[in-house]
N, C-alpha and C. Protein backbone atom coordinates (compact mmCIF):
# COMPACT_ATOMS: atom_id res chain seq x y z
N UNK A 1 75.76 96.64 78.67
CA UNK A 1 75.70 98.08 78.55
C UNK A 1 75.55 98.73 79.92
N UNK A 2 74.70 97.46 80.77
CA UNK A 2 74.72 98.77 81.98
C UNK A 2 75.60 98.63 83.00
N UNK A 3 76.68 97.58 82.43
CA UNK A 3 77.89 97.86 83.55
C UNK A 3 78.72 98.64 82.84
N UNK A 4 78.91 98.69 81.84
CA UNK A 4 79.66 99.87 81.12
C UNK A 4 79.71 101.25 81.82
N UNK A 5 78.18 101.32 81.80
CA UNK A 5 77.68 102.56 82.25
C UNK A 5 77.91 102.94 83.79
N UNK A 6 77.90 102.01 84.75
CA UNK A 6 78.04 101.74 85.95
C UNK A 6 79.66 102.55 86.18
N UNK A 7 80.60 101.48 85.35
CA UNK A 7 82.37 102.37 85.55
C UNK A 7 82.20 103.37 84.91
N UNK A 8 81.83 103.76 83.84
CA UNK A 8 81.86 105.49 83.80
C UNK A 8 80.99 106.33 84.80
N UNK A 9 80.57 106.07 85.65
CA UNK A 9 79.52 106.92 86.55
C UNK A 9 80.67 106.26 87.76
N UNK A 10 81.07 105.29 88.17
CA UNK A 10 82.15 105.49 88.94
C UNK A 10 83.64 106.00 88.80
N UNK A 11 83.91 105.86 87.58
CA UNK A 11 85.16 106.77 87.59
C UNK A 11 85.14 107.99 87.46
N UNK A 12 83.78 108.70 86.94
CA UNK A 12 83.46 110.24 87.01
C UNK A 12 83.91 110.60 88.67
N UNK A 13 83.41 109.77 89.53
CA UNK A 13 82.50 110.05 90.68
C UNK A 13 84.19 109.83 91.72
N UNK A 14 85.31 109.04 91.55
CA UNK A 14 86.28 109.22 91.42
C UNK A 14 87.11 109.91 91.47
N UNK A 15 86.98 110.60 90.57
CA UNK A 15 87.51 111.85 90.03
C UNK A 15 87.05 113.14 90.41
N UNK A 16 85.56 113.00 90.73
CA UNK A 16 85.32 114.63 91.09
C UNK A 16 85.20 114.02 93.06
N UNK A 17 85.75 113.32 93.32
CA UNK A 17 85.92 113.08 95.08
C UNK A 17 87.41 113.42 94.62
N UNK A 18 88.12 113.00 93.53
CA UNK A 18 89.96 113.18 93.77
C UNK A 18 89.78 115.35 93.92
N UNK A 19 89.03 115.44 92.63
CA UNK A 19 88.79 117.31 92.70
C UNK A 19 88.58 118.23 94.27
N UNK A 20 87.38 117.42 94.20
CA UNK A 20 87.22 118.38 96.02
C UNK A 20 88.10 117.98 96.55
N UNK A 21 88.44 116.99 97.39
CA UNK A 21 89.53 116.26 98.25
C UNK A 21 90.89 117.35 97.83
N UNK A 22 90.95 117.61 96.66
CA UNK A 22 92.74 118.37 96.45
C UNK A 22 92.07 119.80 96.71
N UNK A 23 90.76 120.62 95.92
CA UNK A 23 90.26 121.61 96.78
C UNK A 23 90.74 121.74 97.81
N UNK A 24 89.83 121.07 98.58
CA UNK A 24 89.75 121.42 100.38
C UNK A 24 91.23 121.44 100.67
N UNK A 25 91.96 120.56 100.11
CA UNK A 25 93.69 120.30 101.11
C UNK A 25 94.18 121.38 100.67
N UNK A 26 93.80 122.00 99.11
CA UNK A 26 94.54 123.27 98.96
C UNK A 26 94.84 124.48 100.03
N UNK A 27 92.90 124.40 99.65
CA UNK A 27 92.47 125.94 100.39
C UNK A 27 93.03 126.14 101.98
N UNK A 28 92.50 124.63 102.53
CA UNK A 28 93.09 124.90 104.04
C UNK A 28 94.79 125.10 104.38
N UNK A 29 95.48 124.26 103.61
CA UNK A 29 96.55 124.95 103.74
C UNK A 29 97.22 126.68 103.06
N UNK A 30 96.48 127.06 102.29
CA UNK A 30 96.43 127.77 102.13
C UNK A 30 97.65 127.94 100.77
N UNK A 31 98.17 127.00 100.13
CA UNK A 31 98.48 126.89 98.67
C UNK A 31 98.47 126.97 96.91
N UNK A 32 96.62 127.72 97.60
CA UNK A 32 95.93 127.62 95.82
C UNK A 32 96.89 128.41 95.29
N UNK A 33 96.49 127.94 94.20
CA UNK A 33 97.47 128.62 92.66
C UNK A 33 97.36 130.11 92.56
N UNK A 34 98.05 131.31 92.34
CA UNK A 34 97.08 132.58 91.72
C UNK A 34 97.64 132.68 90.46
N UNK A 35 96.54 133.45 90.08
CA UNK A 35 96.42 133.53 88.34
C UNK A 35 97.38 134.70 87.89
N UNK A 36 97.84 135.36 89.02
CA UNK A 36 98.63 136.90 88.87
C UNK A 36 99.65 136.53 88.16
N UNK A 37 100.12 137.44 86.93
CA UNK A 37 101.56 137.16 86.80
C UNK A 37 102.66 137.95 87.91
N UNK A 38 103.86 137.30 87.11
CA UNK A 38 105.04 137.95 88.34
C UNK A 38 105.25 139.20 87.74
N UNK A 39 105.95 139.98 88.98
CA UNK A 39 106.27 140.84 88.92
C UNK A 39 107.91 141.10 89.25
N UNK A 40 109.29 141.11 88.85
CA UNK A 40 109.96 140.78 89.53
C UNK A 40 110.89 142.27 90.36
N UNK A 41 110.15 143.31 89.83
CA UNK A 41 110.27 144.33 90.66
C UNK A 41 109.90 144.31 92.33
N UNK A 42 108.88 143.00 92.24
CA UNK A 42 108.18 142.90 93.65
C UNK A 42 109.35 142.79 94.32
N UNK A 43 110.26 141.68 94.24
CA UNK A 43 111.11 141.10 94.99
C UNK A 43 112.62 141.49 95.32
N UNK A 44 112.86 142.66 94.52
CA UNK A 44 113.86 143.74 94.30
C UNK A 44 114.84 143.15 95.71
N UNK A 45 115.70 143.34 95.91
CA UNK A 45 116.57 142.71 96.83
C UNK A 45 117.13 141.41 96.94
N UNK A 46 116.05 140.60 96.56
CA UNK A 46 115.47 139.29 96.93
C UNK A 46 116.69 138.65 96.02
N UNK A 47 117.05 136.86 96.18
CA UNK A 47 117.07 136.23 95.32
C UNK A 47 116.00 135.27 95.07
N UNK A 48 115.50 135.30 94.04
CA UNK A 48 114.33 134.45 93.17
C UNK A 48 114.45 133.34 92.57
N UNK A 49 114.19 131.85 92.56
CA UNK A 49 114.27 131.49 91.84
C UNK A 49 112.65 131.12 90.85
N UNK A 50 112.59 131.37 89.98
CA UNK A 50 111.81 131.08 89.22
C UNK A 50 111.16 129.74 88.29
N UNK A 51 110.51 128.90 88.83
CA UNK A 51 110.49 127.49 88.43
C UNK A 51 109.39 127.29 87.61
N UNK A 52 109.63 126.88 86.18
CA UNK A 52 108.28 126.50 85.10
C UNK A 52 108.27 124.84 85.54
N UNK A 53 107.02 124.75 85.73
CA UNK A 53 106.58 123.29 86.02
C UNK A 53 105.29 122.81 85.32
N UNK A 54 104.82 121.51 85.06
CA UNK A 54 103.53 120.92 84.61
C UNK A 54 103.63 119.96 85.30
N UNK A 55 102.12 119.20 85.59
CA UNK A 55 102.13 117.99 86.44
C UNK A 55 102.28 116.73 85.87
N UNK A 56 102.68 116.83 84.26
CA UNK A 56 103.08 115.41 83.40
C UNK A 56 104.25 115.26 83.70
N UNK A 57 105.28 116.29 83.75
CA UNK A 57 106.72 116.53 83.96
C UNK A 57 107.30 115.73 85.27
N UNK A 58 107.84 114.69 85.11
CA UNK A 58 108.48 113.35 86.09
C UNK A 58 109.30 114.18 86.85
N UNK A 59 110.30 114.63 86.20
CA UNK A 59 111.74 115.89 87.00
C UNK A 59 110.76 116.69 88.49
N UNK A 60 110.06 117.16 87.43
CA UNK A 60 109.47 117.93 88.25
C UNK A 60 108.47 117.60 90.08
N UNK A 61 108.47 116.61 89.95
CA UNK A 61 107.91 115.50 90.86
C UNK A 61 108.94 115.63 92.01
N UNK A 62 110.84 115.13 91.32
CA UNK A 62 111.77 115.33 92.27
C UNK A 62 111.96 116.75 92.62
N UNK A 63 111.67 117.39 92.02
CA UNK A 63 112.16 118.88 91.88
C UNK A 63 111.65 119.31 93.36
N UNK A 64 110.13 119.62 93.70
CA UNK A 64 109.37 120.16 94.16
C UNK A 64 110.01 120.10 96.17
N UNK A 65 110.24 118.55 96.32
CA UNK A 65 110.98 118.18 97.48
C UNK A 65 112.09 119.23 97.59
N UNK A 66 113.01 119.12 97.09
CA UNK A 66 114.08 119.98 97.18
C UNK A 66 114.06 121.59 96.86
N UNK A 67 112.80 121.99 95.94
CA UNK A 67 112.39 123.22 96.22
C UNK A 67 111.91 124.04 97.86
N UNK A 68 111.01 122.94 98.11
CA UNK A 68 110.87 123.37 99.45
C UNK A 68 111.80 123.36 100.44
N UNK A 69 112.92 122.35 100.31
CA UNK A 69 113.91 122.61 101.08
C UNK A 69 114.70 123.47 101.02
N UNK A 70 115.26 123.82 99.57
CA UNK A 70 116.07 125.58 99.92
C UNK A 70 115.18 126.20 100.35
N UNK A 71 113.66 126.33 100.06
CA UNK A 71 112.62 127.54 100.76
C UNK A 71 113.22 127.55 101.96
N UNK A 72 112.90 126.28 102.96
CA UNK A 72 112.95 126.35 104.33
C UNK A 72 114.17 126.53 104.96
N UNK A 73 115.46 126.20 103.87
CA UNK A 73 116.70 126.79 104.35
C UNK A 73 117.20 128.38 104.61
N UNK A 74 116.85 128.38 102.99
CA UNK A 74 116.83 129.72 102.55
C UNK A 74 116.33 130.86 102.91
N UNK A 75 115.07 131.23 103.23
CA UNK A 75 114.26 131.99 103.00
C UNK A 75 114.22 133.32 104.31
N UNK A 76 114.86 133.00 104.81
CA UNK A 76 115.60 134.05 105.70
C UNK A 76 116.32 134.99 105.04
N UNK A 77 117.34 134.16 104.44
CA UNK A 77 118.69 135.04 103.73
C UNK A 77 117.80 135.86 102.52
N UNK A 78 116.88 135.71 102.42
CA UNK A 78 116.29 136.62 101.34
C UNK A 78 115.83 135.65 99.82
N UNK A 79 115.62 134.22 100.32
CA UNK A 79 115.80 133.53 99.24
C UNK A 79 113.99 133.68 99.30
N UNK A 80 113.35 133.65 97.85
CA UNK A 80 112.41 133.53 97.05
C UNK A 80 111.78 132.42 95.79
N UNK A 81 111.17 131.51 96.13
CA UNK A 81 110.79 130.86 95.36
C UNK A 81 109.32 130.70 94.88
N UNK A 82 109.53 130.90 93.48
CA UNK A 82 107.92 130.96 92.74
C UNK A 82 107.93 130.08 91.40
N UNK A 83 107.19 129.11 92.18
CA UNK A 83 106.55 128.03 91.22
C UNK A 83 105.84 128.40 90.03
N UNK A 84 105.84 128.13 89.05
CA UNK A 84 105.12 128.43 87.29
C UNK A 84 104.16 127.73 86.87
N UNK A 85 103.21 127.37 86.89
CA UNK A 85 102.56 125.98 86.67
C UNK A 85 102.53 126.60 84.95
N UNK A 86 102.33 125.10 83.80
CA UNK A 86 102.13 125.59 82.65
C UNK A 86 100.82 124.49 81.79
N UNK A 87 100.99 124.08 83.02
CA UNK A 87 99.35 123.35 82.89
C UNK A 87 97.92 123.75 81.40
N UNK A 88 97.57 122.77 80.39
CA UNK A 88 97.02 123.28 80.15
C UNK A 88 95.37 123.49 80.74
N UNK A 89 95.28 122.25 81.88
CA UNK A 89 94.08 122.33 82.48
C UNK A 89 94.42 122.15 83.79
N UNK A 90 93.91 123.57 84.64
CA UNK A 90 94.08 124.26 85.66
C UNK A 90 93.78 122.47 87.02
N UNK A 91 93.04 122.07 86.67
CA UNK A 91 92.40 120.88 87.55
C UNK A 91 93.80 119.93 87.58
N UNK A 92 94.36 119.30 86.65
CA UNK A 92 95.74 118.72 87.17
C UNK A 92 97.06 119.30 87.82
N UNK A 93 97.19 120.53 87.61
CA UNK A 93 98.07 121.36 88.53
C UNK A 93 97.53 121.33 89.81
N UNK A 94 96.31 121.79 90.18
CA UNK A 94 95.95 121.26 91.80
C UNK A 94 96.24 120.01 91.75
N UNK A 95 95.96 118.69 91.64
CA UNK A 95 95.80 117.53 91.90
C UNK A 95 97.57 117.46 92.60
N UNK A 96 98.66 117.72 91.39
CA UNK A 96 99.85 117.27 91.40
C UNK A 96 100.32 118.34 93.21
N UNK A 97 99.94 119.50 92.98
CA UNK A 97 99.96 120.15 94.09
C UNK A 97 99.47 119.46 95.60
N UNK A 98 98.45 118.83 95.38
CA UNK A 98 97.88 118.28 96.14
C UNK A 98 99.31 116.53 96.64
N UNK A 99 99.68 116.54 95.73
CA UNK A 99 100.63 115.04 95.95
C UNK A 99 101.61 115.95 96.53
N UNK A 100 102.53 117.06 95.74
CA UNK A 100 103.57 117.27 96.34
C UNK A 100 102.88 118.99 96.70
N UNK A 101 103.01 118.96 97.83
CA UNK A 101 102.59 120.17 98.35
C UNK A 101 103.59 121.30 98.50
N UNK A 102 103.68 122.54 97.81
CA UNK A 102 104.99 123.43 98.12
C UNK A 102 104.51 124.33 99.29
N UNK A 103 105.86 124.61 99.78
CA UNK A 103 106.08 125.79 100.48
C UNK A 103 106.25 126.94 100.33
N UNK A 104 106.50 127.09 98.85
CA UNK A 104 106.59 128.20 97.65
C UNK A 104 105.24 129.17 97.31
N UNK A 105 105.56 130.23 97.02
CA UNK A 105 104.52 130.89 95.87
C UNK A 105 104.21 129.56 94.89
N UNK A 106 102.90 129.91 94.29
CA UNK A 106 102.90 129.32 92.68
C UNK A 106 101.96 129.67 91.87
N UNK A 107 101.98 130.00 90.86
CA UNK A 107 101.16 131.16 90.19
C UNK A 107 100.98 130.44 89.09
N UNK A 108 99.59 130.47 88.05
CA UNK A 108 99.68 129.94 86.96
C UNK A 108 99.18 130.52 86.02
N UNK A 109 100.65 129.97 84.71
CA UNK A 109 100.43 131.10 84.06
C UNK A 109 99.63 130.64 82.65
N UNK A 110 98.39 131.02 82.20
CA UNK A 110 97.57 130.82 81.66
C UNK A 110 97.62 131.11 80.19
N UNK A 111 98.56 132.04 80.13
CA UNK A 111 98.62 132.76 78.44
C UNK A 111 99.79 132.24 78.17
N UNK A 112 100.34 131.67 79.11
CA UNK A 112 102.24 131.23 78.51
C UNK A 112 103.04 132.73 78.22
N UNK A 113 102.26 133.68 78.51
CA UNK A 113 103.34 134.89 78.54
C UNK A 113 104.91 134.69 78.94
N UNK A 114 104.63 134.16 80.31
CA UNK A 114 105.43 134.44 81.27
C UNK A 114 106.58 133.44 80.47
N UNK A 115 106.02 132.10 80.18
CA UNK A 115 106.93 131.43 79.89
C UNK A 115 107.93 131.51 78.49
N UNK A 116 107.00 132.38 77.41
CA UNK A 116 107.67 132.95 76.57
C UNK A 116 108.77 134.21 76.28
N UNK A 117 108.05 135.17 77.22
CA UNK A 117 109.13 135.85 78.63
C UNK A 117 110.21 135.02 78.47
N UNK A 118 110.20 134.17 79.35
CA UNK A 118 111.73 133.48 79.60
C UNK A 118 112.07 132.44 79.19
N UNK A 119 111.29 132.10 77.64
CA UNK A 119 111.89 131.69 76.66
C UNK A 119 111.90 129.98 77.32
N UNK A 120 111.15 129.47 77.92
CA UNK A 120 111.04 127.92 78.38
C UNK A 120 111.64 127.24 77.30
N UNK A 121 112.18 126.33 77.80
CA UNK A 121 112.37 125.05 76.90
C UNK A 121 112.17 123.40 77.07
N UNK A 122 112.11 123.99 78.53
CA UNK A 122 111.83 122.29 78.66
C UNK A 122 111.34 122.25 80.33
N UNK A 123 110.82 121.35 80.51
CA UNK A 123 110.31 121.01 81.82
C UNK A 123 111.23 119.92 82.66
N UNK A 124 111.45 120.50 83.78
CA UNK A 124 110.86 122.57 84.56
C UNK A 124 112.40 122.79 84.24
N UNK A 125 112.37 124.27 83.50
CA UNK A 125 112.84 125.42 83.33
C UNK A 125 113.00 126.14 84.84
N UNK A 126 113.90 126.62 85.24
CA UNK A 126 114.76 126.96 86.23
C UNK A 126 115.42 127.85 86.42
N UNK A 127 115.27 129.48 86.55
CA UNK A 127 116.09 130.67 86.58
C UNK A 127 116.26 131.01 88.17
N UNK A 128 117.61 131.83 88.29
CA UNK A 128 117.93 131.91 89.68
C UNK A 128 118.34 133.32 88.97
N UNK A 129 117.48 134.25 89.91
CA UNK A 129 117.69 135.57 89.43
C UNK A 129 118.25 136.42 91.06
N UNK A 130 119.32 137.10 90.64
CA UNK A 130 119.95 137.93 91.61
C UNK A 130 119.43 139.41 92.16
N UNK A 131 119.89 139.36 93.28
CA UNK A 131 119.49 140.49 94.16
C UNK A 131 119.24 141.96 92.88
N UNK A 132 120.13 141.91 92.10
CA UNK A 132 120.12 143.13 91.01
C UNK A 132 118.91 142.57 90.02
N UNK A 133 118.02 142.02 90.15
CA UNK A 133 117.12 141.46 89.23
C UNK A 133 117.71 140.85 88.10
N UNK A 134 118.33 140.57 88.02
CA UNK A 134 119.42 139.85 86.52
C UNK A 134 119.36 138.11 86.32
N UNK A 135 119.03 137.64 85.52
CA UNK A 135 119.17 136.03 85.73
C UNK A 135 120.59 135.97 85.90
N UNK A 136 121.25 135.01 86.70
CA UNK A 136 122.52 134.82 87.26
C UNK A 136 122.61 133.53 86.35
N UNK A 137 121.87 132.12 86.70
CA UNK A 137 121.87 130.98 86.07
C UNK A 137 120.47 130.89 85.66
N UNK A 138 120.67 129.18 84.76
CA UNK A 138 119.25 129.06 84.25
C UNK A 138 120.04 127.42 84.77
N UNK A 139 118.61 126.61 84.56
CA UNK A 139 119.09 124.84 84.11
C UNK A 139 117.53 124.05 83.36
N UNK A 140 117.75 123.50 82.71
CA UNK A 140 116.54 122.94 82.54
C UNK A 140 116.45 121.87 82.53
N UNK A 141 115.53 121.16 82.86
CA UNK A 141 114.92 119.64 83.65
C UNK A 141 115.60 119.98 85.18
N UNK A 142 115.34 118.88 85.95
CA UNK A 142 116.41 118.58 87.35
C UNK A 142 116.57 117.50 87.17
N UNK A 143 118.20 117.35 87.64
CA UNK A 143 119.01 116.36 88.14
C UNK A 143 119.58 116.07 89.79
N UNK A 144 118.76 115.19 90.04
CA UNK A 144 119.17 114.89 91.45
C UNK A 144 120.47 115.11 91.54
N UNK A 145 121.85 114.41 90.82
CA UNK A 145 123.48 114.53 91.00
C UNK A 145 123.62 116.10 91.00
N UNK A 146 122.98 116.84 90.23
CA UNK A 146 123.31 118.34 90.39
C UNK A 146 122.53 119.33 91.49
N UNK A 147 122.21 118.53 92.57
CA UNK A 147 121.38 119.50 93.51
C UNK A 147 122.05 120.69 94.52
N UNK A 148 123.89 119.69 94.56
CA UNK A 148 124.83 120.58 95.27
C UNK A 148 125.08 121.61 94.78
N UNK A 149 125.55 121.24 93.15
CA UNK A 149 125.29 122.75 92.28
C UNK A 149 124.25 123.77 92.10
N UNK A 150 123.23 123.39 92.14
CA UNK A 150 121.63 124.03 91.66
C UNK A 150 122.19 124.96 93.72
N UNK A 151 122.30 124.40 94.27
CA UNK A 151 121.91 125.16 95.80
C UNK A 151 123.44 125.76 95.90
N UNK A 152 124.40 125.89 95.44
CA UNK A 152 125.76 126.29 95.12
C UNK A 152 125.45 128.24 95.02
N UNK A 153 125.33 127.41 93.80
CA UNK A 153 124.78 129.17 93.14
C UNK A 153 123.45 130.01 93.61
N UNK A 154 122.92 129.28 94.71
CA UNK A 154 121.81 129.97 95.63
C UNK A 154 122.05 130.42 96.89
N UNK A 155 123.25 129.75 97.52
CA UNK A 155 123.94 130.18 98.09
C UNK A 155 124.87 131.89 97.71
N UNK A 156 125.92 131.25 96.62
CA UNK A 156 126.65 132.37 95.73
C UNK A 156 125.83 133.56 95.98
N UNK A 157 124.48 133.54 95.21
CA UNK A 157 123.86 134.80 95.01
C UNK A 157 123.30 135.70 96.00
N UNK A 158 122.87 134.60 97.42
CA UNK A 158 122.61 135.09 98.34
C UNK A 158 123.79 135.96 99.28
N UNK A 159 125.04 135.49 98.90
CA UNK A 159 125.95 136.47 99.45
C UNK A 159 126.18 137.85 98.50
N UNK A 160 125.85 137.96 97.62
CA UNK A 160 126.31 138.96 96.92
C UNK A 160 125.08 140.23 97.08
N UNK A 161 125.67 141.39 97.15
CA UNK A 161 124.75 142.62 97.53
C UNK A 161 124.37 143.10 95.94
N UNK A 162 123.14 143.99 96.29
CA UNK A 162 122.79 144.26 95.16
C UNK A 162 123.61 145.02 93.66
């Protein structure tokens, strides 16, 4: 019984060193989550893409790499990216944040408004909304073979005026 007791008092202990540890890496880089929903009037000009994510979601793992890379391509030309978390417990969305770190907004959305809003279906859900605020495309899951396409039409939209 009292080594039983021993691994549950070390895997607690584990776990709340994995908690702070993704804390601190958050805060200092300056990545925490906000609880705000979107607004997409904010970004009026902008092209947006809009990404629903959870940290069970495998896709989403590849996704995040190549999110940050249109950011860092993009984001001159007016490109916008805001991460969705749909997490139902706020503590594994940091953690996964903490593995793959974005360069993105990422906001989490707590009531699933947002995601009922735009009608999710599957993880991660994927809208690329145009300078006129309009969804242009959607895709859901990611596919590595389709990344030329997915950045195709991010391109596309970024040439087109409002």
């Amino acid at each position: 019984m009292k080594f039983l007791s021993l691994c549950w008092v070390e895997l607690l202990m584990r776990r709340l060193i994995t908690l702070v540890s993704t804390l601190i890496l958050l805060l200092h880089s300056g990545m925490a989550m906000s609880a705000s929903p979107i607004d997409l009037a904010d970004y009026k000009g902008k092209v947006v893409v809009v990404d629903f994510w959870a940290s069970w979601c495998a896709p989403c793992r590849r996704s995040f790499p190549w999110l940050n890379a249109m950011h860092d391509k993009y984001a001159d030309q007016g490109l916008v990216i805001v991460g969705v978390n749909l997490d139902q417990e706020r503590d594994l969305a940091q953690v996964f944040l903490a593995q793959y770190p974005p360069r993105f907004s990422v906001i989490y959305d707590e009531s699933k408004d947002l995601a009922r809003e735009f009608e999710v279906v599957a993880m991660p859900s994927s809208y690329l909304i145009g300078r006129n605020g309009e969804i242009r495309r959607r895709h859901f899951g990611f596919k590595v073979k389709k990344q030329d396409e997915y950045e195709a039409a991010i391109v596309e939209a970024l040439g087109e005026q409002e």
